[in-house]
N, C-alpha and C. Protein backbone atom coordinates (compact mmCIF):
# COMPACT_ATOMS: atom_id res chain seq x y z
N UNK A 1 0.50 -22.95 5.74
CA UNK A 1 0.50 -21.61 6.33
C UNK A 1 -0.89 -20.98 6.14
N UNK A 2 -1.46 -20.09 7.28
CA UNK A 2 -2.46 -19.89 7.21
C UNK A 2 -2.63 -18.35 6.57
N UNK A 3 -3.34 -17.76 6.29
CA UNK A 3 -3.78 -16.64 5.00
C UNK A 3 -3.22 -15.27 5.89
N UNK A 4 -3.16 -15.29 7.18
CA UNK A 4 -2.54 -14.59 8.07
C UNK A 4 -1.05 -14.68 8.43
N UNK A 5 -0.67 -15.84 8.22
CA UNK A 5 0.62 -15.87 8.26
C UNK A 5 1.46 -15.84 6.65
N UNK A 6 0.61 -15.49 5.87
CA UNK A 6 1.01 -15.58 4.57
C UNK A 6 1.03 -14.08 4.67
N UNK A 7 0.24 -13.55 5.21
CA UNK A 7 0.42 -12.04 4.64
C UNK A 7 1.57 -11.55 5.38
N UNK A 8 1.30 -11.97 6.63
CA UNK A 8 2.74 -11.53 7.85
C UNK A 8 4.05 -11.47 6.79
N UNK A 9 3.71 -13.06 6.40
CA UNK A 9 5.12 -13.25 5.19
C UNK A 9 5.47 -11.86 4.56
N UNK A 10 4.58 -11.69 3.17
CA UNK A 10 4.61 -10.58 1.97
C UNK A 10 5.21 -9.78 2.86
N UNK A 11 4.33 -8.97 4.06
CA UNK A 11 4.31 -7.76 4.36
C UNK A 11 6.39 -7.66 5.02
N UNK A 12 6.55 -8.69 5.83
CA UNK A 12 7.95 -8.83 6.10
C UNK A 12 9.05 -8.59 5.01
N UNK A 13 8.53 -9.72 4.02
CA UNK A 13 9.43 -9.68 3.16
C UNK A 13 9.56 -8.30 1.84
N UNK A 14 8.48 -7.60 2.13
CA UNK A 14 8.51 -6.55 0.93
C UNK A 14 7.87 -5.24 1.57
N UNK A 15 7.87 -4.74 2.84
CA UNK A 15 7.13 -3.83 3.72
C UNK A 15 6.62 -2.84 2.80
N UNK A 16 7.26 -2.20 1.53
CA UNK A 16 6.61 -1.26 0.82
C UNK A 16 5.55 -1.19 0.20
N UNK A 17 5.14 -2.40 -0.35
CA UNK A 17 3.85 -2.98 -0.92
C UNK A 17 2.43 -2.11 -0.62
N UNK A 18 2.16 -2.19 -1.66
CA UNK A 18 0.42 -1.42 -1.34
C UNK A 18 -0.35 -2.20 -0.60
N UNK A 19 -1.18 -1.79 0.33
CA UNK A 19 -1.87 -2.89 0.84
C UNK A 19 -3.35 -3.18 0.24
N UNK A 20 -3.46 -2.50 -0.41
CA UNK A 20 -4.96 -2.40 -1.51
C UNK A 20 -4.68 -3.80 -2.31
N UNK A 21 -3.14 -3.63 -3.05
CA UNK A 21 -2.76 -4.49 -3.57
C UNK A 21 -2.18 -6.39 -3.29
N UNK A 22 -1.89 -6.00 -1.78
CA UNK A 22 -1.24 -7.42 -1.55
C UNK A 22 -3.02 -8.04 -0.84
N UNK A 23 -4.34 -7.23 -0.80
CA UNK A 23 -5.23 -7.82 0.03
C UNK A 23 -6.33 -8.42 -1.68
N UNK A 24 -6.23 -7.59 -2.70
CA UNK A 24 -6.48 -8.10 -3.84
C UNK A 24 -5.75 -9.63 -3.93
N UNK A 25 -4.43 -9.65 -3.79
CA UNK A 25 -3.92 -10.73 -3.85
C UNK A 25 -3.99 -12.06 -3.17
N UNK A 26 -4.05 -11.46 -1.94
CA UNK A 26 -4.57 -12.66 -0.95
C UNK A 26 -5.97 -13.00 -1.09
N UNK A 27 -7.17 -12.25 -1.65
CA UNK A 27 -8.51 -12.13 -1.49
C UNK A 27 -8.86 -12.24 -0.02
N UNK A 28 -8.52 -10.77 0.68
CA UNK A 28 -9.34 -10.67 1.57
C UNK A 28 -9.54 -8.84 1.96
N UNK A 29 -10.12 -8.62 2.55
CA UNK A 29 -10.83 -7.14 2.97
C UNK A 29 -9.15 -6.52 3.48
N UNK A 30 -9.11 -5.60 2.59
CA UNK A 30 -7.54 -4.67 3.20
C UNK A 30 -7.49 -4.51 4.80
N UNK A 31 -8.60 -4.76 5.44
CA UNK A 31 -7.97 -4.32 6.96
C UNK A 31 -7.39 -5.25 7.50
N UNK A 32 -7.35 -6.88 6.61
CA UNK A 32 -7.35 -7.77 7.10
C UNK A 32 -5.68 -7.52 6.74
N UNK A 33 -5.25 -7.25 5.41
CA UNK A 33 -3.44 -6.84 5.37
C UNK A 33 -3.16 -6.05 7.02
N UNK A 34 -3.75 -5.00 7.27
CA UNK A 34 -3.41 -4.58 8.56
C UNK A 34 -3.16 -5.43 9.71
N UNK A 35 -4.18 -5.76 10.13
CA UNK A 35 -4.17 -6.85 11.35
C UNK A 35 -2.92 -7.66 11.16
N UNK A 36 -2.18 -8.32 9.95
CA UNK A 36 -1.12 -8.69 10.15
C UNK A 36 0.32 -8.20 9.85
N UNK A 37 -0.17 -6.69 10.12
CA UNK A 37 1.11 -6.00 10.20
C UNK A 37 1.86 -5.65 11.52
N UNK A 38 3.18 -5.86 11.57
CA UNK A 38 3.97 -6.03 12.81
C UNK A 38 3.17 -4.98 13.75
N UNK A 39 3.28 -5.62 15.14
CA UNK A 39 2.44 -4.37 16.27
C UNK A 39 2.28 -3.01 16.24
N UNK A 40 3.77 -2.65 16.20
CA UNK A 40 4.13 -1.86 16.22
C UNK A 40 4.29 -0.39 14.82
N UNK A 41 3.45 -0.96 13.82
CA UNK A 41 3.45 -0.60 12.25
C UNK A 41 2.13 -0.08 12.09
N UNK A 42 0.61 -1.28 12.45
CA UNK A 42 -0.39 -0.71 12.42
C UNK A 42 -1.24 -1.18 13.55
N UNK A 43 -1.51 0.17 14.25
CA UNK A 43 -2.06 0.10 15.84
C UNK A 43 -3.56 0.13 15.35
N UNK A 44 -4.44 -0.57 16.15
CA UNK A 44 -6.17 -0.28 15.82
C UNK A 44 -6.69 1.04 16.70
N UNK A 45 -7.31 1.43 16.29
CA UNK A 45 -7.87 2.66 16.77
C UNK A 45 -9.29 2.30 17.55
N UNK A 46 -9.98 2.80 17.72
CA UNK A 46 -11.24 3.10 18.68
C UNK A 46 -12.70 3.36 17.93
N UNK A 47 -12.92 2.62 16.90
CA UNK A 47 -13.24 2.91 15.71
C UNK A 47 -14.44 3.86 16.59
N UNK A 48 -15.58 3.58 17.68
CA UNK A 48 -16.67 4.06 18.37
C UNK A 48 -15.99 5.47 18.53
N UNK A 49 -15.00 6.50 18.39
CA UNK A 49 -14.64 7.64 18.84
C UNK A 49 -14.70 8.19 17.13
N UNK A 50 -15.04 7.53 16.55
CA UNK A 50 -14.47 8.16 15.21
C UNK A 50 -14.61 9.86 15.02
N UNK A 51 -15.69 10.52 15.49
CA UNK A 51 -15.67 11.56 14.91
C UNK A 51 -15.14 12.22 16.07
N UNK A 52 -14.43 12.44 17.24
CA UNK A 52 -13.48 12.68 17.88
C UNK A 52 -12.30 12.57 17.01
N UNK A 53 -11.90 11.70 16.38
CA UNK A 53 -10.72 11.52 16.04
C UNK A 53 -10.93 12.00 14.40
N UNK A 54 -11.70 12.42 13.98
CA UNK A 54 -11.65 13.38 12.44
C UNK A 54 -11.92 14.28 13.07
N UNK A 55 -12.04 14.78 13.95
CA UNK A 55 -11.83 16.60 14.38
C UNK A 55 -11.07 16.83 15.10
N UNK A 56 -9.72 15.86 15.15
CA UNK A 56 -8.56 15.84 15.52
C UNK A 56 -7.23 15.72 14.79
N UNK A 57 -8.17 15.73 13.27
CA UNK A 57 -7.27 15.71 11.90
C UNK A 57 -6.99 17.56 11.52
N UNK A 58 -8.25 18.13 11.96
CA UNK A 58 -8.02 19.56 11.68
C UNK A 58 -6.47 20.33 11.81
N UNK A 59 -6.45 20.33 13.17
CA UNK A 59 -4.82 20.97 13.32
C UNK A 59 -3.73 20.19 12.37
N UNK A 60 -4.25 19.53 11.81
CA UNK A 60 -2.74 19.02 10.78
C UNK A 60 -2.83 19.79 9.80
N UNK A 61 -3.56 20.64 9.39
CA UNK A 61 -3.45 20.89 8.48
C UNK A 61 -3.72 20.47 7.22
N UNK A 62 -2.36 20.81 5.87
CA UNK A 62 -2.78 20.26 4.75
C UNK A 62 -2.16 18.75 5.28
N UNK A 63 -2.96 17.63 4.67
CA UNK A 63 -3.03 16.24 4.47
C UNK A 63 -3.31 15.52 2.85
N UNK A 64 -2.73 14.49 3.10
CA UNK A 64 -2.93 13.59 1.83
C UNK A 64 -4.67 12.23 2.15
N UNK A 65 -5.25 12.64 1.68
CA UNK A 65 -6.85 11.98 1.30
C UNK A 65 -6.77 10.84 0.18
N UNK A 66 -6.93 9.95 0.44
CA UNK A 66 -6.66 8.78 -0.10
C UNK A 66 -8.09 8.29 -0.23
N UNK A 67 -8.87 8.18 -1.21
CA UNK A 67 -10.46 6.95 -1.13
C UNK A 67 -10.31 6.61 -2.89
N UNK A 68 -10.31 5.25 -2.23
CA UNK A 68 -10.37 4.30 -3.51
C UNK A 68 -11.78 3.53 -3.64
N UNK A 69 -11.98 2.74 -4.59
CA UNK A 69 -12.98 1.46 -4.54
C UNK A 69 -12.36 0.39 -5.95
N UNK A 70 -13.65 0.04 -6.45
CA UNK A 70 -13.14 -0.80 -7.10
C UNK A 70 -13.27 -0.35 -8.63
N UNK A 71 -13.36 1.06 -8.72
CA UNK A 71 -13.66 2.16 -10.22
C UNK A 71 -12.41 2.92 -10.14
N UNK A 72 -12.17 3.23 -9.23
CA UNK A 72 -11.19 4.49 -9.04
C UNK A 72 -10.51 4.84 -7.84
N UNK A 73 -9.45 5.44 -7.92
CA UNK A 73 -8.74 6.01 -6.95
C UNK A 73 -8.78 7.70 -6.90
N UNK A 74 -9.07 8.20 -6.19
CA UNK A 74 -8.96 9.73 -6.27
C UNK A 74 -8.35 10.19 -4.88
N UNK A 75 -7.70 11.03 -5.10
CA UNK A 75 -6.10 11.55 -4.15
C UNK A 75 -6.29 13.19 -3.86
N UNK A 76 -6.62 13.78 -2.67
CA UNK A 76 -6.84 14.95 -2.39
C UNK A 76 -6.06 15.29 -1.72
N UNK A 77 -5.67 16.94 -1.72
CA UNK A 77 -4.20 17.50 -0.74
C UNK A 77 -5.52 18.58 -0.30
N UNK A 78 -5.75 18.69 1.42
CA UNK A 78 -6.69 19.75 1.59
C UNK A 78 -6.54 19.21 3.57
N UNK A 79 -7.58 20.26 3.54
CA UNK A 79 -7.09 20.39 5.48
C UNK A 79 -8.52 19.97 5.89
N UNK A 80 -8.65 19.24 6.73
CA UNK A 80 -10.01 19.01 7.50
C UNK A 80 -10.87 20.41 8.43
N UNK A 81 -11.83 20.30 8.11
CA UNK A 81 -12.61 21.46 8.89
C UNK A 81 -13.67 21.86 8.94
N UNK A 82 -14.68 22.87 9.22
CA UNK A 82 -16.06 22.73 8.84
C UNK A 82 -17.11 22.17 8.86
N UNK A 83 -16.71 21.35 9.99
CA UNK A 83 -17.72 19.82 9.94
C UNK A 83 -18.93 20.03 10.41
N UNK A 84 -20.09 18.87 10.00
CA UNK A 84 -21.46 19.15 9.96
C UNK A 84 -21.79 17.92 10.25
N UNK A 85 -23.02 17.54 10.44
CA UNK A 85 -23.73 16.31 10.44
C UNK A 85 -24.94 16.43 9.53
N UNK A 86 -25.20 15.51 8.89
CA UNK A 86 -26.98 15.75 8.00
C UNK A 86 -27.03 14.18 7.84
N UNK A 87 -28.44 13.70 8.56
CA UNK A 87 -28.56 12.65 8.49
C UNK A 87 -27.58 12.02 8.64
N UNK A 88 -27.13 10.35 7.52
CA UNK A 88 -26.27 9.85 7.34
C UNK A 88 -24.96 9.88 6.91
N UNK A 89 -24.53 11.52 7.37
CA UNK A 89 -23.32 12.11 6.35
C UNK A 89 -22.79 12.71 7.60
N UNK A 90 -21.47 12.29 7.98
CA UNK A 90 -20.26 13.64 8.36
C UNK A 90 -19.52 14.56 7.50
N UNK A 91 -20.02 15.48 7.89
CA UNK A 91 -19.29 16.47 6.25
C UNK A 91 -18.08 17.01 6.89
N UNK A 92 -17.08 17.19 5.85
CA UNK A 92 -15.94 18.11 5.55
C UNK A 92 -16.08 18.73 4.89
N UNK A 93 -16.32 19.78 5.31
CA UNK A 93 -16.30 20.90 3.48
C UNK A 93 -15.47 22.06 3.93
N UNK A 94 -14.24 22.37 3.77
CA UNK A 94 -13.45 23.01 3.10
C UNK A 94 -13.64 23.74 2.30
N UNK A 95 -12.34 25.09 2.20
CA UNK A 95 -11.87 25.26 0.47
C UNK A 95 -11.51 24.04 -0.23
N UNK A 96 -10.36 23.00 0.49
CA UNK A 96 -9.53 21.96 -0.16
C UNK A 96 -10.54 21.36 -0.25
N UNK A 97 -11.01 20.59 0.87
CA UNK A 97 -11.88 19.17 1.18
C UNK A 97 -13.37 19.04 1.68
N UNK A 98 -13.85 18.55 0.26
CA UNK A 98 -15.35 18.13 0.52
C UNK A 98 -15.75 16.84 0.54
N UNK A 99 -15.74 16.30 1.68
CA UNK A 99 -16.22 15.16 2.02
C UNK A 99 -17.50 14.81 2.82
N UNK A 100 -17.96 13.93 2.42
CA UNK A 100 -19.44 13.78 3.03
C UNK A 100 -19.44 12.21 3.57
N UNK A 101 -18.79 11.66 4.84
CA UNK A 101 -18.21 10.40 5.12
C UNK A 101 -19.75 9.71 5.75
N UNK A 102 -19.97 8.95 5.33
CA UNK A 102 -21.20 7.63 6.09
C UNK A 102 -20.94 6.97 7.10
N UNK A 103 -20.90 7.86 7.79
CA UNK A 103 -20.44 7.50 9.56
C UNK A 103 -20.92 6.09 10.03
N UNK A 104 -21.91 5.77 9.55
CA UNK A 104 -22.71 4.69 10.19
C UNK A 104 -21.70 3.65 9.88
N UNK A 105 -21.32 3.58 8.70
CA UNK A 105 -20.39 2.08 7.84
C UNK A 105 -19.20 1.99 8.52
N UNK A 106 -18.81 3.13 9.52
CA UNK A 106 -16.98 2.81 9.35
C UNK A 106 -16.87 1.55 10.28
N UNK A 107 -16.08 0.97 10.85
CA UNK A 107 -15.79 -0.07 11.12
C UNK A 107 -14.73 -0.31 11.89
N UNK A 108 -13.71 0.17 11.32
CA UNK A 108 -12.51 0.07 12.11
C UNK A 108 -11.69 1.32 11.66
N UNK A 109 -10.18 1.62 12.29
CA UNK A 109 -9.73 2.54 12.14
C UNK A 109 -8.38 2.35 12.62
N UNK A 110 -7.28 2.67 12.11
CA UNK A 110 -5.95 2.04 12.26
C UNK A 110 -4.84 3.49 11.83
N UNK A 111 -4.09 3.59 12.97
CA UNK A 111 -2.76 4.53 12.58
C UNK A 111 -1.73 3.31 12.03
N UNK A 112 -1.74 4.17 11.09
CA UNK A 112 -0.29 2.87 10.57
C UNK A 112 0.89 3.80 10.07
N UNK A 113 2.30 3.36 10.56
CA UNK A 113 3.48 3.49 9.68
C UNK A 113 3.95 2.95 9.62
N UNK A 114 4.32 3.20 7.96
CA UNK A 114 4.95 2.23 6.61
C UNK A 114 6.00 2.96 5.85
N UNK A 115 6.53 2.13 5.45
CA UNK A 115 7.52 2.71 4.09
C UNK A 115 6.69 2.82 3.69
N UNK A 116 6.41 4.23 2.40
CA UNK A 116 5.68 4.26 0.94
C UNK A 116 6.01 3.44 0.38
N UNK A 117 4.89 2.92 -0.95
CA UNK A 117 5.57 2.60 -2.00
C UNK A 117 6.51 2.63 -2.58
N UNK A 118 6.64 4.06 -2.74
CA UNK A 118 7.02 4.88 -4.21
C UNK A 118 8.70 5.31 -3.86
N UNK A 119 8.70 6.00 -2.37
CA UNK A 119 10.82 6.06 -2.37
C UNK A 119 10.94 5.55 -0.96
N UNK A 120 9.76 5.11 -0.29
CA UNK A 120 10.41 4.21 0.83
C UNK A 120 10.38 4.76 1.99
N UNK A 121 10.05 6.39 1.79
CA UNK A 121 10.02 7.33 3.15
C UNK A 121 9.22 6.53 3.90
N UNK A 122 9.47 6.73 5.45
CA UNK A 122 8.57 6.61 6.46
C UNK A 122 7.14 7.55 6.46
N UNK A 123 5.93 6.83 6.06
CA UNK A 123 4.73 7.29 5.85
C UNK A 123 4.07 6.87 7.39
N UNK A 124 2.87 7.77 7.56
CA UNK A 124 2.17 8.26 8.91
C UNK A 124 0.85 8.38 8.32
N UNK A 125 -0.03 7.58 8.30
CA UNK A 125 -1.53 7.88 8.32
C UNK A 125 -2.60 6.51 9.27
N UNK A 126 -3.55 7.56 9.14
CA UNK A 126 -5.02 7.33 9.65
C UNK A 126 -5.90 6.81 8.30
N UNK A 127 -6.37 5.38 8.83
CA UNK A 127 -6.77 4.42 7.73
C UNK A 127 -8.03 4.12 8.34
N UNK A 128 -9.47 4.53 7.83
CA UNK A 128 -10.86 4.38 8.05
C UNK A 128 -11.33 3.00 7.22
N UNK A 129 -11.94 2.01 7.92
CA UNK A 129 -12.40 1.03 7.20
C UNK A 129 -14.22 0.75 7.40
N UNK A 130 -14.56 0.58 6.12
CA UNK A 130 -16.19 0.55 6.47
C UNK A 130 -16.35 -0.92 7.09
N UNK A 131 -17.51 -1.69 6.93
CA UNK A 131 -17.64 -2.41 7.69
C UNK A 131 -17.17 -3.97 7.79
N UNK A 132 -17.48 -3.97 5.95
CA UNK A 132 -16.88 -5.23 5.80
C UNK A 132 -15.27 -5.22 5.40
N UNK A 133 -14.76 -4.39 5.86
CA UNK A 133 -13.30 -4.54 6.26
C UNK A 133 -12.47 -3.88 4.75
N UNK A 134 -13.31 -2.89 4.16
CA UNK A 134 -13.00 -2.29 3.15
C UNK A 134 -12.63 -0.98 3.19
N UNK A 135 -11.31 -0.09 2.72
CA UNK A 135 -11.03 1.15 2.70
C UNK A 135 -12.09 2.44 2.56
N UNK A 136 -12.55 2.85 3.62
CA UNK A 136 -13.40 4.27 3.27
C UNK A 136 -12.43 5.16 2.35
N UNK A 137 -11.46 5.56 3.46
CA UNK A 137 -10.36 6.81 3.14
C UNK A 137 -9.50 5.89 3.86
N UNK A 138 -7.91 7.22 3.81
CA UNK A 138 -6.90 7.01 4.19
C UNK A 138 -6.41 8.82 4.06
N UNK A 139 -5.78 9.14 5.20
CA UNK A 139 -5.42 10.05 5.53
C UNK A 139 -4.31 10.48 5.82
N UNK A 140 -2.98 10.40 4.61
CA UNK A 140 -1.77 11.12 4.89
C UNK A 140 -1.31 12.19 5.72
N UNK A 141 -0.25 12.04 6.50
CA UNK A 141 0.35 13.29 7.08
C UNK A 141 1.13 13.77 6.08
N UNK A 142 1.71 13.48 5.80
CA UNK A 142 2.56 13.84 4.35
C UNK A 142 2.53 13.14 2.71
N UNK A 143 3.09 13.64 1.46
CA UNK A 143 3.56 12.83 0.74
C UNK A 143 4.52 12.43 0.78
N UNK A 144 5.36 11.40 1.46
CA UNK A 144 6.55 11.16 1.94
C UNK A 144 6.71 11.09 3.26
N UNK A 145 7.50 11.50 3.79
CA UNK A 145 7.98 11.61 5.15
C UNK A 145 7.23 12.81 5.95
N UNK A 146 6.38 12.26 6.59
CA UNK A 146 5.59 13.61 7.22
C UNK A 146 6.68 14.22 8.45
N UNK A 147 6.42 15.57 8.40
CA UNK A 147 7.22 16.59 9.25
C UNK A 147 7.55 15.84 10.71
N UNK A 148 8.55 16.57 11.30
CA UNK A 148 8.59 16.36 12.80
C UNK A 148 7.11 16.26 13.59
N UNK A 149 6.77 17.82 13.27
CA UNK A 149 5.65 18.33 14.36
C UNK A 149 4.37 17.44 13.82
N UNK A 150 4.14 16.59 12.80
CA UNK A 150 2.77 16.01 12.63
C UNK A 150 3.23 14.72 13.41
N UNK A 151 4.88 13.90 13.04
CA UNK A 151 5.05 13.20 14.16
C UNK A 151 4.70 12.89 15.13
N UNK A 152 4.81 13.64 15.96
CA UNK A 152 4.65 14.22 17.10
C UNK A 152 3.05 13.85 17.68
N UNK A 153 2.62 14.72 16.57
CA UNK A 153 0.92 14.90 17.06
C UNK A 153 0.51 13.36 16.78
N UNK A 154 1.07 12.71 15.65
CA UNK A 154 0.67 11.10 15.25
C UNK A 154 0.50 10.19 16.18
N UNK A 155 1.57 10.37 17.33
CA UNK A 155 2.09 9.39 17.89
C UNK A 155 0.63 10.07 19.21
N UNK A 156 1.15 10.99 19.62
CA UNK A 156 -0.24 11.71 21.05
C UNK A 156 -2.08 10.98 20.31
N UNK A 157 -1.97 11.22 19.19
CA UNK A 157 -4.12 10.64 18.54
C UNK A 157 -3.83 9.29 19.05
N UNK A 158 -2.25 8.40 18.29
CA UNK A 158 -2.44 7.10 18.16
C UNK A 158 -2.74 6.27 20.06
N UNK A 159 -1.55 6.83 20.60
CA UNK A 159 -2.02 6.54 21.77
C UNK A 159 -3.39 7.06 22.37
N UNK A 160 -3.69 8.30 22.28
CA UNK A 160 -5.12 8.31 23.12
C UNK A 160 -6.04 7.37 22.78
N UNK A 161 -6.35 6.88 21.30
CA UNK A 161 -7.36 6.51 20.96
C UNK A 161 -7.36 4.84 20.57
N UNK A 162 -6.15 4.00 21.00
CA UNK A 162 -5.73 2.85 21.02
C UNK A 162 -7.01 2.24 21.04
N UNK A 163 -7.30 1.46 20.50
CA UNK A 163 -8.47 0.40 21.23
C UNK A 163 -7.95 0.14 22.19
N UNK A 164 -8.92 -0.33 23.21
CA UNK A 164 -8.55 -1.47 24.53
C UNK A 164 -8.38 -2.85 23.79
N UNK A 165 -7.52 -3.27 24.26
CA UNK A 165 -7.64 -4.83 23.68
C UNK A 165 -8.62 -5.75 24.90
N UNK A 166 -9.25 -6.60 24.38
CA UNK A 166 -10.80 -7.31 25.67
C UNK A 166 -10.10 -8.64 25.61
């Protein structure tokens, strides 16, 4: 079985799984857990629209901010807004959220829903990957089960901004 159909496996057989965690396991770049998640679970995005599609995070409101590496995980609840450009930086700066993202690195970009981990709710986010196929951020609609109305709006970004498939 090939390292793609191994993950297809995990991800089938245990859908809740972290994917930080099952791509540690497999040794390969977390976007690569994506790509073999069922079609319909994690869609690729348009990565070339990116900052269209972070100033399309604004109207959600408060969100869950997810950026890890290989030191730390740090977890922010704050609303997108304020945005700037300086040089090599897209800024967010907020009351909640100060982010200063390296636009140049991102790479890819994926709406995905998953069971959480943690009780299994149906989770809704926007997953930024830099280039070599590594987590920038990750962008919760909820902790848990995000609302109807972000639903809603999830499903209208994910379709506009589909990649074309070539």
């Amino acid at each position: 079985m090939t390292i793609h159909e191994q993950l297809r496996a995990a991800i089938r057989d245990d859908p809740n799984q972290m994917n930080m965690l099952l791509a540690r396991k497999f040794g390969v770049p977390e976007v690569e857990v994506l790509r073999a998640f069922p079609e319909d679970r994690a869609i690729e995005l348009d990565a070339g629209r990116w900052e269209e599609l972070i100033r399309r995070l604004e109207p959600f409101g408060n969100v869950h901010v997810i950026v890890s590496n290989g030191g730390a995980t740090l977890e922010a609840n704050g609303s997108f807004g304020e945005f700037s450009t300086t040089g090599d930086f897209f800024n967010v700066q907020t009351k909640s959220l100060d982010m200063h993202i390296r636009w140049r690195e991102i790479g890819a970009i994926f709406a995905v829903e998953k069971p959480g981990h943690m009780v299994g709710a149906r989770t809704l986010s926007f997953q930024f990957f830099d280039r070599a196929g590594h987590a920038a951020f990750k962008v919760f609609l909820g902790l848990g089960a995000a609302p109807p109305s972000k639903a809603g709006q999830f499903i209208e970004i994910r379709e506009e901004f589909r990649k074309a498939i070539v």
